[in-house]
PDB file of N, CA and C in Angstrom:
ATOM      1  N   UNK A   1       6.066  -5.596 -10.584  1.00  0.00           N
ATOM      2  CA  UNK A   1       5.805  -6.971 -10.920  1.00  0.00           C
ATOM      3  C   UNK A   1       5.856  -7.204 -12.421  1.00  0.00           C
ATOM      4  N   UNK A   2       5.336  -6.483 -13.039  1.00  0.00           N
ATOM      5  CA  UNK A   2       5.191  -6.200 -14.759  1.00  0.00           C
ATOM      6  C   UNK A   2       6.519  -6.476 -15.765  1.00  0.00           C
ATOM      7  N   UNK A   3       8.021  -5.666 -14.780  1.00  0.00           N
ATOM      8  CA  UNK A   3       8.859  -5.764 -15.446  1.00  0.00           C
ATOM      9  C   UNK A   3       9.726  -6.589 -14.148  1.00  0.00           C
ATOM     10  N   UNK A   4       9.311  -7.648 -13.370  1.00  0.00           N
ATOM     11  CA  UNK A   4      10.397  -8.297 -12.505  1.00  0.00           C
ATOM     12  C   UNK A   4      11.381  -9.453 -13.609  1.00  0.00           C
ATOM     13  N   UNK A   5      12.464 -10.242 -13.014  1.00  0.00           N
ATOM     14  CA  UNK A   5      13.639 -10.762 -14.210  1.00  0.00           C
ATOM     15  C   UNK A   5      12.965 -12.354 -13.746  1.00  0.00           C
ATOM     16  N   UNK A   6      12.270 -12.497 -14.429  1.00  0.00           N
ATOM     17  CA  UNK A   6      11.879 -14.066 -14.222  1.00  0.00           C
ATOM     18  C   UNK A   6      12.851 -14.889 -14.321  1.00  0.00           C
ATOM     19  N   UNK A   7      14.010 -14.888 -14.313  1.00  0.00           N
ATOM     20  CA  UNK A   7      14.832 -15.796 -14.432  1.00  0.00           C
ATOM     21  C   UNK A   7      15.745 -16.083 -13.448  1.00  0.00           C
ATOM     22  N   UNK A   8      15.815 -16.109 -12.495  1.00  0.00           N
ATOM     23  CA  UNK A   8      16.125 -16.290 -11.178  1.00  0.00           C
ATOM     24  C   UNK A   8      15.028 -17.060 -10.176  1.00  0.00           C
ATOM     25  N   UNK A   9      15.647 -17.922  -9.776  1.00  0.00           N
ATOM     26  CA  UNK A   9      14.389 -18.827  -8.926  1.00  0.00           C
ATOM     27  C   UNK A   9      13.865 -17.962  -7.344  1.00  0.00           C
ATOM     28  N   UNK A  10      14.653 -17.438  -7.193  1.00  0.00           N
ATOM     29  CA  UNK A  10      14.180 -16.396  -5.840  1.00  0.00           C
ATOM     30  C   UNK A  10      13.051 -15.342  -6.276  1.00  0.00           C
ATOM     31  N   UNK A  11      12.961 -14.606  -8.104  1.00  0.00           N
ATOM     32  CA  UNK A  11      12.415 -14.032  -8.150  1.00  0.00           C
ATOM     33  C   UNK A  11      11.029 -14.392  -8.066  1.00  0.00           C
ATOM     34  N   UNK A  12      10.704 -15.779  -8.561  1.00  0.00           N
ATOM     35  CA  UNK A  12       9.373 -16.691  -8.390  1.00  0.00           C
ATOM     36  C   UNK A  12       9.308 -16.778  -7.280  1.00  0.00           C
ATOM     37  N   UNK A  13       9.854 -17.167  -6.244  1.00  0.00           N
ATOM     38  CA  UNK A  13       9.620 -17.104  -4.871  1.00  0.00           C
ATOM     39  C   UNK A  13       8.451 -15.760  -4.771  1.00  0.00           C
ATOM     40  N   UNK A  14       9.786 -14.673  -4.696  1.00  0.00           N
ATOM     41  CA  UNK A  14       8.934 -13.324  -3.729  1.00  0.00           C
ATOM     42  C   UNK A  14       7.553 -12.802  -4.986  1.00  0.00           C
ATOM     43  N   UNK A  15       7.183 -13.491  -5.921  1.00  0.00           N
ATOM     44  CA  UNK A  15       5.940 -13.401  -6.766  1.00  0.00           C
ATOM     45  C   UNK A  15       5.270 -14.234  -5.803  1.00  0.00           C
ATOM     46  N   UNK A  16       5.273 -15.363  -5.981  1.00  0.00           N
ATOM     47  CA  UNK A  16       4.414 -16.137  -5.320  1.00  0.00           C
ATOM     48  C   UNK A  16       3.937 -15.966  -3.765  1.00  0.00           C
ATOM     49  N   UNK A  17       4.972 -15.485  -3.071  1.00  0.00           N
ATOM     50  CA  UNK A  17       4.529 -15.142  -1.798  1.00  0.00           C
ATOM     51  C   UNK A  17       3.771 -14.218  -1.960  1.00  0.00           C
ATOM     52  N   UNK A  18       4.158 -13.279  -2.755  1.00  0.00           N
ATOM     53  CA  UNK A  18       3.080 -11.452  -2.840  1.00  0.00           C
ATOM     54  C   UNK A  18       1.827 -11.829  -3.404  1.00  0.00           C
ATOM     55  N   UNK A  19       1.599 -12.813  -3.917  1.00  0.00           N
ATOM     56  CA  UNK A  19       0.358 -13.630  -4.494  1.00  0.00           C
ATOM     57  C   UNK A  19      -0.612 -14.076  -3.638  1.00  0.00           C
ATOM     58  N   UNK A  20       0.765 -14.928  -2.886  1.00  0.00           N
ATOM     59  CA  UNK A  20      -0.309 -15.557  -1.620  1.00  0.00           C
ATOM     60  C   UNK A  20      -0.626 -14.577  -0.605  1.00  0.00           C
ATOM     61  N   UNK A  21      -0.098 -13.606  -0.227  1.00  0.00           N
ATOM     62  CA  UNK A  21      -0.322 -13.106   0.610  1.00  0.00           C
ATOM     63  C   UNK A  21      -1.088 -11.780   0.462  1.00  0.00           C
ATOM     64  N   UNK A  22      -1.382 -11.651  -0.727  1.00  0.00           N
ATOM     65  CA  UNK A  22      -2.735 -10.123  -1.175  1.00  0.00           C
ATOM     66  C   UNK A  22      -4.041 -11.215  -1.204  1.00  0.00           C
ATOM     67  N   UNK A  23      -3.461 -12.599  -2.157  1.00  0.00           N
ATOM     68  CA  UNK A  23      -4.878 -13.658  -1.940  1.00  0.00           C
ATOM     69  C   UNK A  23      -5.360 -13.474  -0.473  1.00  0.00           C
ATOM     70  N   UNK A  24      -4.421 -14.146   0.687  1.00  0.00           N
ATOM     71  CA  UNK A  24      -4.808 -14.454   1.746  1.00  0.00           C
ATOM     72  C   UNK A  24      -5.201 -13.003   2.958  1.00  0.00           C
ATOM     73  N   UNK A  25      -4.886 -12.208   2.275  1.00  0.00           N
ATOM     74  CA  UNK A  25      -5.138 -10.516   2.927  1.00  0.00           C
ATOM     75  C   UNK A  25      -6.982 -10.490   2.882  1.00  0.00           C
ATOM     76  N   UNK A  26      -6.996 -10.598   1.045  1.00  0.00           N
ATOM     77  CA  UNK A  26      -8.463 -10.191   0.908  1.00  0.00           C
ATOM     78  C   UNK A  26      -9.464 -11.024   0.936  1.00  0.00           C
ATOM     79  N   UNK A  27      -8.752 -12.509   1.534  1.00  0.00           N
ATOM     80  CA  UNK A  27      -9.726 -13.455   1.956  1.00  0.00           C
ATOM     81  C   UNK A  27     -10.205 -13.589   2.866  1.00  0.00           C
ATOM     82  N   UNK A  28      -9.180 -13.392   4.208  1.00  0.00           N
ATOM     83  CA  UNK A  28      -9.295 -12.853   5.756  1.00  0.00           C
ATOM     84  C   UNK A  28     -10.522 -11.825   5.646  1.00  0.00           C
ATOM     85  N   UNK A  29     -10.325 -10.473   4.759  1.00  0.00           N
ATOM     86  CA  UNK A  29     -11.412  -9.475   5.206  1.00  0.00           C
ATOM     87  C   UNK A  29     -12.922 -10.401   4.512  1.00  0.00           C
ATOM     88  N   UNK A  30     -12.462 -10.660   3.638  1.00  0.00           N
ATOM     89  CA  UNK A  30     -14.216 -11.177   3.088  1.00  0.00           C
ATOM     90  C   UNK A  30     -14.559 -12.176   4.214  1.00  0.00           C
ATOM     91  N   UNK A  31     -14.278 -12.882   4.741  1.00  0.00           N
ATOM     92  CA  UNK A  31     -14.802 -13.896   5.259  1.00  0.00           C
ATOM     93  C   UNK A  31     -14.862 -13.186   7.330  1.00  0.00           C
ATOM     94  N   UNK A  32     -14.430 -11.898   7.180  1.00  0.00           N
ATOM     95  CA  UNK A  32     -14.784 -11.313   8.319  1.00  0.00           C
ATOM     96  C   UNK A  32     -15.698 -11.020   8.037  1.00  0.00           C
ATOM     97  N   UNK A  33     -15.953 -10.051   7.207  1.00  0.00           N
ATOM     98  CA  UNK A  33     -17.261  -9.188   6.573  1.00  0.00           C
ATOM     99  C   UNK A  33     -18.587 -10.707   6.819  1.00  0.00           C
ATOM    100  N   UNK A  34     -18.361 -12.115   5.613  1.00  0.00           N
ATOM    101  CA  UNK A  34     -19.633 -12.561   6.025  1.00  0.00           C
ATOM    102  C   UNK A  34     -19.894 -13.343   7.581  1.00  0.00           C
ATOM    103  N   UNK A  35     -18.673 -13.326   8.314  1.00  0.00           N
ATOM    104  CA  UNK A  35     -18.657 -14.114   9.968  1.00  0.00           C
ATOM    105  C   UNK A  35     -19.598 -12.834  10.692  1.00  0.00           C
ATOM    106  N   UNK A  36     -19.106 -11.891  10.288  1.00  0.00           N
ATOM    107  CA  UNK A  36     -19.675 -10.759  11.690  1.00  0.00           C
ATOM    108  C   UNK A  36     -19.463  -9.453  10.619  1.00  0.00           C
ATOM    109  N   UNK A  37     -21.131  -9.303   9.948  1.00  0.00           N
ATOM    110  CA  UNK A  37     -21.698  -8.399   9.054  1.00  0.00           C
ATOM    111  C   UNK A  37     -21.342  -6.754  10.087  1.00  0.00           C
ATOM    112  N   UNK A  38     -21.950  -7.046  11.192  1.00  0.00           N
ATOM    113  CA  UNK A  38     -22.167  -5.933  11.986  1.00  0.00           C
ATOM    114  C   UNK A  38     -20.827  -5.325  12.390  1.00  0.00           C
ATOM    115  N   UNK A  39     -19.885  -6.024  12.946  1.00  0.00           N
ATOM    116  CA  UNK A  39     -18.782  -5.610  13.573  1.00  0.00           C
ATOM    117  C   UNK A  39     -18.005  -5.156  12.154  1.00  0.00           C
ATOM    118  N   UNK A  40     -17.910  -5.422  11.034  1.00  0.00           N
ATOM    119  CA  UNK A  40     -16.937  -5.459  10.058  1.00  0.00           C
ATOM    120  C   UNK A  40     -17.988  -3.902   9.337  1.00  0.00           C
ATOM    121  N   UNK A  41     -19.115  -3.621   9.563  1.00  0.00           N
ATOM    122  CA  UNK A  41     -19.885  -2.551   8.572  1.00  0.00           C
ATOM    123  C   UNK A  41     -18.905  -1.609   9.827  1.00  0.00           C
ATOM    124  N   UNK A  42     -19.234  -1.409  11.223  1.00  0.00           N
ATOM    125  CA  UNK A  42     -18.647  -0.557  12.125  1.00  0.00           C
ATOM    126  C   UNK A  42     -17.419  -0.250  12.122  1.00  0.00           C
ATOM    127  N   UNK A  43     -16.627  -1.149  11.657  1.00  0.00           N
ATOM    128  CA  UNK A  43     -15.209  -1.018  11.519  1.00  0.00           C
ATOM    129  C   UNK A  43     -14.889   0.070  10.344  1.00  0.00           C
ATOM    130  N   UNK A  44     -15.405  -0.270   9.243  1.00  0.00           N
ATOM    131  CA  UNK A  44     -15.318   0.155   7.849  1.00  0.00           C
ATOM    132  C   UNK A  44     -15.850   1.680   7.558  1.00  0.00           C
ATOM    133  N   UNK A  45     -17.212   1.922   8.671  1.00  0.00           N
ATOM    134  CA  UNK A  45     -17.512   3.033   8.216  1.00  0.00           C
ATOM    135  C   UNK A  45     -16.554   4.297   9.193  1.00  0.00           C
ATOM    136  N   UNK A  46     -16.087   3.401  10.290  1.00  0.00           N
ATOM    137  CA  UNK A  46     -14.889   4.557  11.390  1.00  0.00           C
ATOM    138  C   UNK A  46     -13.933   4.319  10.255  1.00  0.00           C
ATOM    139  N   UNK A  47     -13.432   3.535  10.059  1.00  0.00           N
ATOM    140  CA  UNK A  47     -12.402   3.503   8.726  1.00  0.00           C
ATOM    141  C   UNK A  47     -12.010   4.497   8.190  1.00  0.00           C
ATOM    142  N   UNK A  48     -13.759   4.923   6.936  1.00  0.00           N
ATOM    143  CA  UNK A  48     -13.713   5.608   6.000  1.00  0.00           C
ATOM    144  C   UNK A  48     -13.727   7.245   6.411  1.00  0.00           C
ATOM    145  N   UNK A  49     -14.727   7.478   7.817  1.00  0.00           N
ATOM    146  CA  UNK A  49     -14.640   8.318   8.678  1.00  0.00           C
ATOM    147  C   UNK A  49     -12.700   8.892   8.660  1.00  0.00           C
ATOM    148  N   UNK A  50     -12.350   8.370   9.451  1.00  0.00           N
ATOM    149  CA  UNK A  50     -10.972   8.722   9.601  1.00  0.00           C
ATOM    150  C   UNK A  50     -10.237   8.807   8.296  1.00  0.00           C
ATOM    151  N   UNK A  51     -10.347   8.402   7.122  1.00  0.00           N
ATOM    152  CA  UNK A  51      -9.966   8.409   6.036  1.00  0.00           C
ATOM    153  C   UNK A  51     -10.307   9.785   5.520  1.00  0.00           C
ATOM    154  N   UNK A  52     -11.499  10.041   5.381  1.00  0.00           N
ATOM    155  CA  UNK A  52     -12.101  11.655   5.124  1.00  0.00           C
ATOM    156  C   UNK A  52     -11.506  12.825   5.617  1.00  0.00           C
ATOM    157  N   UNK A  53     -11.569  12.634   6.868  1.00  0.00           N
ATOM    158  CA  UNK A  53     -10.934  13.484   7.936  1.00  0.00           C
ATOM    159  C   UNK A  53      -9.522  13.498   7.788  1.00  0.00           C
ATOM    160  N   UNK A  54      -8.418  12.725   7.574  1.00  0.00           N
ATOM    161  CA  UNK A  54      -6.718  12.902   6.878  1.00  0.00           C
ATOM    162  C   UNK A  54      -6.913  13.007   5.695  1.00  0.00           C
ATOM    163  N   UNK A  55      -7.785  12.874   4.911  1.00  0.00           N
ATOM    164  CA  UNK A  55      -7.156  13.029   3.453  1.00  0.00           C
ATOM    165  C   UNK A  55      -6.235  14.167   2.785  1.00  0.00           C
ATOM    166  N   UNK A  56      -6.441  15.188   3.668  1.00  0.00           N
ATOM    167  CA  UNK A  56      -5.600  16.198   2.898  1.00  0.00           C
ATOM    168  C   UNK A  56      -4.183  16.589   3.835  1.00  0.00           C
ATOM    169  N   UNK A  57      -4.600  15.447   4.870  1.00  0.00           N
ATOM    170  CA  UNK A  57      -3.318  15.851   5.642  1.00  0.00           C
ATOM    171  C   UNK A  57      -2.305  14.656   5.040  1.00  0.00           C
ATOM    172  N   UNK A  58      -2.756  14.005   4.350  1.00  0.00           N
ATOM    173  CA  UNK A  58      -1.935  12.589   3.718  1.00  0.00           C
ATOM    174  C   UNK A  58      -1.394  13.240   2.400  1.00  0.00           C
ATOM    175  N   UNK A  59      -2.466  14.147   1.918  1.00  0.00           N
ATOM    176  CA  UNK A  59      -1.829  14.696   0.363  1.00  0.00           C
ATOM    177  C   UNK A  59      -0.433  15.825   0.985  1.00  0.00           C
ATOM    178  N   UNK A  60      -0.534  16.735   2.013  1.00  0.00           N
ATOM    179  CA  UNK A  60       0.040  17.579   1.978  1.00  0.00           C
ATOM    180  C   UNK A  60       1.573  16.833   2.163  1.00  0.00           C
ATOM    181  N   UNK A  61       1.862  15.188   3.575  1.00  0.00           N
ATOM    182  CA  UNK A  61       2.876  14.815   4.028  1.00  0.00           C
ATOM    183  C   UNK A  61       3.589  14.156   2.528  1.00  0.00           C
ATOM    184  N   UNK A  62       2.725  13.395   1.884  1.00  0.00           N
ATOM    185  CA  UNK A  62       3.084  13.090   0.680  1.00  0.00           C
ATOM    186  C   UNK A  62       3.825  13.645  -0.435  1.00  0.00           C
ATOM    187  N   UNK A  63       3.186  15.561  -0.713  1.00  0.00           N
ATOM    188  CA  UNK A  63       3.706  15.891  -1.457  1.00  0.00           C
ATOM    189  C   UNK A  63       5.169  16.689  -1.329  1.00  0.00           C
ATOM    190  N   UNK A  64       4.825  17.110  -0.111  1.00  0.00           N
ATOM    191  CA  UNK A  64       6.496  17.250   0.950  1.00  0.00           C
ATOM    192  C   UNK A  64       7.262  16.491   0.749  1.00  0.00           C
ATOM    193  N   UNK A  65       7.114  14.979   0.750  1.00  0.00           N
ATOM    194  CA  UNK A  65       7.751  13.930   0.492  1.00  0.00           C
ATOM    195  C   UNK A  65       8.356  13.895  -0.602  1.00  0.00           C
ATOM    196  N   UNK A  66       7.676  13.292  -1.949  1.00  0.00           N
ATOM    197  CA  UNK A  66       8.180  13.797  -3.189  1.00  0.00           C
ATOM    198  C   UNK A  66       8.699  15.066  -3.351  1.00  0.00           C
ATOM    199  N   UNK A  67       8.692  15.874  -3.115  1.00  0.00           N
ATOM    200  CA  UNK A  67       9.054  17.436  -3.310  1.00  0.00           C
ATOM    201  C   UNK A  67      10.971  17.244  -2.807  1.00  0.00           C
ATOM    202  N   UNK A  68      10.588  16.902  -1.701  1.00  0.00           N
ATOM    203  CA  UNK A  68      11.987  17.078  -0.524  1.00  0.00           C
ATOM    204  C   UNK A  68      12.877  15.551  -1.520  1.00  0.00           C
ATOM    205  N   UNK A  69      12.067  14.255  -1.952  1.00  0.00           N
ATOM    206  CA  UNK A  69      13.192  13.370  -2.499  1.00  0.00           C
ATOM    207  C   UNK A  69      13.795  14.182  -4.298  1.00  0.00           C
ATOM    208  N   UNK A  70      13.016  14.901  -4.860  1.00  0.00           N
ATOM    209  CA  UNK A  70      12.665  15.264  -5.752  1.00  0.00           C
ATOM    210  C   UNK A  70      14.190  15.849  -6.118  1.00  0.00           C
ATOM    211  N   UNK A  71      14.060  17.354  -4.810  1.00  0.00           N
ATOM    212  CA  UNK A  71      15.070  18.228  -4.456  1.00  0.00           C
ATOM    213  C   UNK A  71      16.439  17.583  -4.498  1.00  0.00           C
ATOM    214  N   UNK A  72      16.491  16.703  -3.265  1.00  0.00           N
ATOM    215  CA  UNK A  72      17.851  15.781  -2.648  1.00  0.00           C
ATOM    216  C   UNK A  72      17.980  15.230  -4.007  1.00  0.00           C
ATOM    217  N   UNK A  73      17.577  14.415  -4.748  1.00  0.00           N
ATOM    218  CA  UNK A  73      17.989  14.126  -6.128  1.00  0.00           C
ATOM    219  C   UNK A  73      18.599  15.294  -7.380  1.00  0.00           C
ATOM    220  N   UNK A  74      17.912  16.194  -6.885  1.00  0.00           N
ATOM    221  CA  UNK A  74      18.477  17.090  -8.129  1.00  0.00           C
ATOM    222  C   UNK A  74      20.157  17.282  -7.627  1.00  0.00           C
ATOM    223  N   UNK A  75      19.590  18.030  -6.370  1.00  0.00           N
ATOM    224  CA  UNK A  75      20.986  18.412  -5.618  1.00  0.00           C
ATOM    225  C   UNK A  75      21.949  17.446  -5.967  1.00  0.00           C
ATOM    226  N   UNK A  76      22.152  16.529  -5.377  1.00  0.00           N
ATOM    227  CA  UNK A  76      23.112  15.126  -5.403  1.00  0.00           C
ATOM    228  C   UNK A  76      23.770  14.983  -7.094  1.00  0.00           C
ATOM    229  N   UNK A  77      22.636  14.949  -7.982  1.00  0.00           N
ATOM    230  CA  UNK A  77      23.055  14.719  -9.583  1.00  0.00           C
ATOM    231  C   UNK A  77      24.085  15.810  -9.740  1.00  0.00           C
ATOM    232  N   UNK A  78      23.616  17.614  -9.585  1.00  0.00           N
ATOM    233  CA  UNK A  78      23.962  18.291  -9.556  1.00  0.00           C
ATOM    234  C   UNK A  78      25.705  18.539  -9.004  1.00  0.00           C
ATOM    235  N   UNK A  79      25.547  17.638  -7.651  1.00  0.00           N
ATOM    236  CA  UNK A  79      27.068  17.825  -7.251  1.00  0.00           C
ATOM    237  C   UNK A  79      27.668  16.865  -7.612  1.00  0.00           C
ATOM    238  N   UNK A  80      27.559  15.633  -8.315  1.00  0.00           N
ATOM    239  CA  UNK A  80      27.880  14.398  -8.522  1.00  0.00           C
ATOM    240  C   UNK A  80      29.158  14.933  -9.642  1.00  0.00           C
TER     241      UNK A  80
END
């Protein structure tokens, strides 16, 4: 977003939508959280639960990830 080409009217578009739509993301959860305190604490703490429990299975798929695009990039430059 930092370095998008403001000078194109489409590029204001897809700003403004990504605007409205992180606004309207974290407005939905707040206004769950104060509708139904209880159901939204239960949600959040299985959430964070399951979050704990993958965390290192998210670091390991991740760094495979980068590693393997990392590789295919060298390779490719390499035969280019």
């Amino acid at each position: 977003m930092t370095e998008a080409d403001t000078s194109h009217s489409t590029t204001w578009l897809v700003l403004i939508a990504f605007c409205v739509l992180a606004t309207a993301s974290l407005l939905a959860a707040e206004l769950y959280v104060v509708q139904n305190p209880a159901a939204a604490r239960r949600r959040l703490l299985a959430l964070r639960t399951w979050m704990e429990q993958h965390a290192q299975q998210a670091i390991v798929v991740g760094s495979i990830a980068v590693g393997l695009w990392l590789t295919g990039r060298s390779v490719y430059e390499l035969a280019g």
